[in-house]
Protein backbone atom coordinates (compact mmCIF):
# COMPACT_ATOMS: atom_id res chain seq x y z
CA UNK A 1 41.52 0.09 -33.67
CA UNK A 2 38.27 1.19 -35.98
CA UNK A 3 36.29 -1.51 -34.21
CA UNK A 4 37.34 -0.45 -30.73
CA UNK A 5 36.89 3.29 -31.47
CA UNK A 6 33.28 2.45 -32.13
CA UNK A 7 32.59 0.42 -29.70
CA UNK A 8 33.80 3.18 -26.56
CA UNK A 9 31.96 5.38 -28.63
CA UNK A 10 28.63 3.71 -28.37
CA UNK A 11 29.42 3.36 -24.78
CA UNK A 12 30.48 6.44 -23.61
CA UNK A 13 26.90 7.74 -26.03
CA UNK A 14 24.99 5.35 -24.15
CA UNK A 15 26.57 6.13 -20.81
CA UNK A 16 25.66 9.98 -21.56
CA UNK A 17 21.96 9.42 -22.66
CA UNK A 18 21.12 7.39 -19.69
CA UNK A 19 22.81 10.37 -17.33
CA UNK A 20 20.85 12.23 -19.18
CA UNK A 21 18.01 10.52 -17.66
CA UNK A 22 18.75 10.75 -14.73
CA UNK A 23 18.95 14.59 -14.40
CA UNK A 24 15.72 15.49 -15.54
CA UNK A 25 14.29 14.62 -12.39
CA UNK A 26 10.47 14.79 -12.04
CA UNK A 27 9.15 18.03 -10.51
CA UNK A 28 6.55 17.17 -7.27
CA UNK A 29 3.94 19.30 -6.10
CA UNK A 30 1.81 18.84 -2.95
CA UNK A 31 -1.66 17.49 -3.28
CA UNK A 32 -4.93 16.46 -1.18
CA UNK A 33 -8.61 14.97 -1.95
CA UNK A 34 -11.58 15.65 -0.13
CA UNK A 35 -14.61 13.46 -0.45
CA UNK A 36 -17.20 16.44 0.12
CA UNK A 37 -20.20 15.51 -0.89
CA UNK A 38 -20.00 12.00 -2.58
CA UNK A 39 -20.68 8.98 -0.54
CA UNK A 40 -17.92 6.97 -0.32
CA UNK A 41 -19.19 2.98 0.72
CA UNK A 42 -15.62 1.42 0.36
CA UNK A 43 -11.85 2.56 -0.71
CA UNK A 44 -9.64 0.61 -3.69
CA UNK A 45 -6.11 1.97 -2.92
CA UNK A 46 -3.42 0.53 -5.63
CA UNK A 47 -0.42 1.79 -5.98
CA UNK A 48 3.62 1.23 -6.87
CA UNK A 49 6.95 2.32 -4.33
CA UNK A 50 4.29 4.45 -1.87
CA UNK A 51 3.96 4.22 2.00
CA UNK A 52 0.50 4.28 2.71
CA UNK A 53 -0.89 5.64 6.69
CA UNK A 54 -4.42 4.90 6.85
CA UNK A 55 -6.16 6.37 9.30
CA UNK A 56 -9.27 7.66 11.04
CA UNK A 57 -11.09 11.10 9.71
CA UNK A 58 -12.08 13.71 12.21
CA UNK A 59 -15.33 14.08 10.37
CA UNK A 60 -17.25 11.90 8.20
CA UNK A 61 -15.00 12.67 4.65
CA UNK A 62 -12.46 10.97 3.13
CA UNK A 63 -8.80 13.11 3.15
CA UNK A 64 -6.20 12.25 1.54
CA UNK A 65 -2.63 13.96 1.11
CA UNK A 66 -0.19 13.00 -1.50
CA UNK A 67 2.42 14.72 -4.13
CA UNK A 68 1.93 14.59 -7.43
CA UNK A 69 4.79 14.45 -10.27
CA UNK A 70 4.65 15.34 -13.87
CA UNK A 71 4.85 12.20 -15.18
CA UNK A 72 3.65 9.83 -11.95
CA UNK A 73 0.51 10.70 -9.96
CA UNK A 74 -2.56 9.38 -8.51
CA UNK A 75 -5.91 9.14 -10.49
CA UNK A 76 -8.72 9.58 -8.05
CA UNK A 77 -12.16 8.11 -9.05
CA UNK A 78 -15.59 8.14 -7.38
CA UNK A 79 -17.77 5.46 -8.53
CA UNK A 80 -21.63 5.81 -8.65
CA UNK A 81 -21.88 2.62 -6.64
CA UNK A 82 -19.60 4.19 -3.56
CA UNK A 83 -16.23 3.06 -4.48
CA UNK A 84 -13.30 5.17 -4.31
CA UNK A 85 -10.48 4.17 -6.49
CA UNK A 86 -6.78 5.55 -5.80
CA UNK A 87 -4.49 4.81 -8.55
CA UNK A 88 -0.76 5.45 -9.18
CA UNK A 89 -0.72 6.58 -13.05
CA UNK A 90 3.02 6.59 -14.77
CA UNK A 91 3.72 8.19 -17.83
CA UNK A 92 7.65 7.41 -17.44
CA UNK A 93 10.00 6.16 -20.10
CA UNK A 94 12.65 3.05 -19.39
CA UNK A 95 14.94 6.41 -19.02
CA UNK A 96 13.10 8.07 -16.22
CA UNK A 97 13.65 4.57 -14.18
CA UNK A 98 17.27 5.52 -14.19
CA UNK A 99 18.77 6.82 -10.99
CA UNK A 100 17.95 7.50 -7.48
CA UNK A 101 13.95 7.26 -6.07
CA UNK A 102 11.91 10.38 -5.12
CA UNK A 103 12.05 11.41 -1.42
CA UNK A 104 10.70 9.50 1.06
CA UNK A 105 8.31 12.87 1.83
CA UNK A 106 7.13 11.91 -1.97
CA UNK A 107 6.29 8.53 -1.52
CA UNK A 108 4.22 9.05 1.23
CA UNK A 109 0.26 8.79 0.71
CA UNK A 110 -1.68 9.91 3.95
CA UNK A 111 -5.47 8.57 3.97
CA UNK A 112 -8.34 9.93 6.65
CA UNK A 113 -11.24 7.82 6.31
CA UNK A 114 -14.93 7.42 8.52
CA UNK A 115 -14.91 4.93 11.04
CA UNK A 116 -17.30 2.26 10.15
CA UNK A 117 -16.92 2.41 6.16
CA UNK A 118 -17.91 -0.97 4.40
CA UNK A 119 -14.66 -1.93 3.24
CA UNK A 120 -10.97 -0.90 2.50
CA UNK A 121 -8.43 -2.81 -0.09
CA UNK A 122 -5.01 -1.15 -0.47
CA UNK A 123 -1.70 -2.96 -2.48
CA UNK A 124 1.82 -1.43 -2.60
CA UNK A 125 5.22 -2.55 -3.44
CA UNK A 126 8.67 -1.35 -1.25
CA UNK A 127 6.72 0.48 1.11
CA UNK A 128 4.98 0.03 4.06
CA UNK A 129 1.02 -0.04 4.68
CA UNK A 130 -0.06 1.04 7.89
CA UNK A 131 -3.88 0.99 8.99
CA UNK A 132 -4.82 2.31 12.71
CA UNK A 133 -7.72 2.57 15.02
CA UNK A 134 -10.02 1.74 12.60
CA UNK A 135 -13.11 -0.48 12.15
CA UNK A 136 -14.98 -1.75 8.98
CA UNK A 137 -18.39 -3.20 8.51
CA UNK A 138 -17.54 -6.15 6.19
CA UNK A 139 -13.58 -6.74 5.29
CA UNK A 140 -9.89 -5.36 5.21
CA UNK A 141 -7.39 -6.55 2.84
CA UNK A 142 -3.74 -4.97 2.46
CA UNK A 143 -1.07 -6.96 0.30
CA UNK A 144 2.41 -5.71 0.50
CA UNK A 145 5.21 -6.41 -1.80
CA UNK A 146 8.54 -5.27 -0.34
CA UNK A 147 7.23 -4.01 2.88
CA UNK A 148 5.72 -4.78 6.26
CA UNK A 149 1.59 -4.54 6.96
CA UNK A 150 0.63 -2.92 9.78
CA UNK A 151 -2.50 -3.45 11.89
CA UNK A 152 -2.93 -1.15 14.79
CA UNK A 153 -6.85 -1.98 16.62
CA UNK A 154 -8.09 -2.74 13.18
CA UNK A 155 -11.50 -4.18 13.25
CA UNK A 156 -13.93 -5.95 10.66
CA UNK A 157 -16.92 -6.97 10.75
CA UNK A 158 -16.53 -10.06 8.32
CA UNK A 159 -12.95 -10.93 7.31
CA UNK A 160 -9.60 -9.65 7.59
CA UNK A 161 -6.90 -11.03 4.78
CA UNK A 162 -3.46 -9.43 5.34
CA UNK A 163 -0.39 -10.45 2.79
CA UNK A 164 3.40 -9.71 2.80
CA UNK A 165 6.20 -10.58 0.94
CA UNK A 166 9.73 -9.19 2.03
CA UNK A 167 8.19 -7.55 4.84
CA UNK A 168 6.43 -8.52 8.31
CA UNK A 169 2.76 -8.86 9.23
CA UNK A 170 2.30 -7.47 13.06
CA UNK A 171 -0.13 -5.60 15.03
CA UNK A 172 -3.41 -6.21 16.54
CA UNK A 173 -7.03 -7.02 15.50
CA UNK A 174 -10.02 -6.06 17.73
CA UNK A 175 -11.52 -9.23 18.82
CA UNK A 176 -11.12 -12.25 20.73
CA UNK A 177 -9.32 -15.36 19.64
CA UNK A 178 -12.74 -17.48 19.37
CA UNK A 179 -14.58 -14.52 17.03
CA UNK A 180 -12.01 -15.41 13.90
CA UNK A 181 -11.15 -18.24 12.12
CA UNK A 182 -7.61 -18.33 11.25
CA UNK A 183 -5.56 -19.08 8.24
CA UNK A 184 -1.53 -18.35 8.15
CA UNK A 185 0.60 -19.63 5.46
CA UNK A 186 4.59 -19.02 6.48
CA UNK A 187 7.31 -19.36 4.42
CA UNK A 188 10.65 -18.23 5.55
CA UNK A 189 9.41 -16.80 9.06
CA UNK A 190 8.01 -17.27 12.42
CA UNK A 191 4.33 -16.79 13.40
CA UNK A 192 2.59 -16.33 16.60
CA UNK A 193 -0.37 -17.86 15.10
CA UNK A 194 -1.84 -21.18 14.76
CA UNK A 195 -1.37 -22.27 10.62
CA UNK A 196 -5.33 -23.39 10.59
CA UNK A 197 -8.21 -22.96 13.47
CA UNK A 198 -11.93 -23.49 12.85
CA UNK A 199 -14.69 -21.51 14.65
CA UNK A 200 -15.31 -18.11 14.46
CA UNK A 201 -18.59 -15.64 12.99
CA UNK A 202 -15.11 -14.00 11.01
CA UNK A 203 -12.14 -15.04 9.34
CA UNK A 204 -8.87 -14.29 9.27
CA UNK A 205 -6.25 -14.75 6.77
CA UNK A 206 -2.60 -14.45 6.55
CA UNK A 207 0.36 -14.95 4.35
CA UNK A 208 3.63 -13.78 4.49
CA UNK A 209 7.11 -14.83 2.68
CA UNK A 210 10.95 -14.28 4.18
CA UNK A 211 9.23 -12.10 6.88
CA UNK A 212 7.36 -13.11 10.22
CA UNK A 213 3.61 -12.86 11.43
CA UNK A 214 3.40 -11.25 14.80
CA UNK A 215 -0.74 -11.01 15.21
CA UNK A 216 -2.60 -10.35 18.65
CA UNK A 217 -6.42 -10.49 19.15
CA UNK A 218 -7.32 -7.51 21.61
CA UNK A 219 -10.86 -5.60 22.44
């Protein structure tokens, strides 16, 4: 009886801390970033369980609107060289992984940039990435990890390398079908694509796993 009175004990203890946990629940506050006066060549965008919307500025700075937590938030660098860096900071316990995610409205990154910028490289996980109407001077690459990449009249004016896992690649790439090389790699999927094709001044690149590749070259 000893043995099994200690033994609910720990539980019901352990049961109580990790509730615990779960209640104090991390307070968000609305944030944005303007580029002002720095001159921004290329964007780094990495980040955990955030759905990033990329798209074009109405003037010739980067915005970007976020929320912040108190112990997860975005560190936002501007290199001497031009690059911007966007990086999801956590200063959670195991504990504070306990229980339900933030809001969707919380997990939600929103990114204006210049048409025309040198480059853009963004990774999540369980979120989306979405780019639109936008075109770079050398390359594009977007990796998601339990969502889908999204390509909406995305162009490049070197190479385009798009990766998924759990999640679909679709959209459409300004271009024609003779400007790109084109490598897919499928596994668990369909793809509209051909899974190798020489020729082209650019390339493209795609791989995607349990999800499908749905790709169109437009102008």
């Amino acid at each position: 009886m000893k043995k099994t009175a200690v033994f609910l004990g720990t539980v019901v203890g352990f049961a109580a801390f990790a509730f615990a946990g779960c209640s104090g629940a991390d307070n968000f506050a609305e944030k944005s970033y303007l580029s002002g006066d720095g001159e921004v060549e290329s964007i780094v965008i990495e980040v955990t369980d955030r759905e990033l919307q990329i798209g074009a500025s109405e003037d010739d700075q980067v915005h970007i609107d976020y929320f912040d937590g108190e112990k997860e938030y975005l560190d936002i660098s501007l290199s001497e060289d031009g690059v911007l860096r966007v990086e999801l900071t956590s200063d959670k316990s195991w504990t504070d992984f306990i229980g339900t995610k933030p809001s969707a409205e919380y997990r939600k990154i929103e990114v204006r940039i210049p048409d025309g910028m040198a480059a853009l490289s963004a990774t999540t996980t369980n979120e989306d990435i979405t780019v639109t109407s936008l075109s770079f001077a050398e390359s594009v690459t977007l990796d998601a990890n339990g969502g889908d990449v999204v390509c909406e009249r995305v162009g490049v004016g070197k190479s385009i390398d798009l990766t998924a896992k759990n999640g679909n690649i679709k959209g459409t790439v300004l271009g024609g079908w003779d400007d790109f090389s084109i490598s897919c790699e499928i596994k668990k999927g369909d793809c509209n694509l051909p899974e190798y094709k020489e020729g082209g001044a650019k390339s493209f690149a795609a791989s995607c796993n349990n999800g499908d590749i749905d790709i169109d070259f437009v102008y």
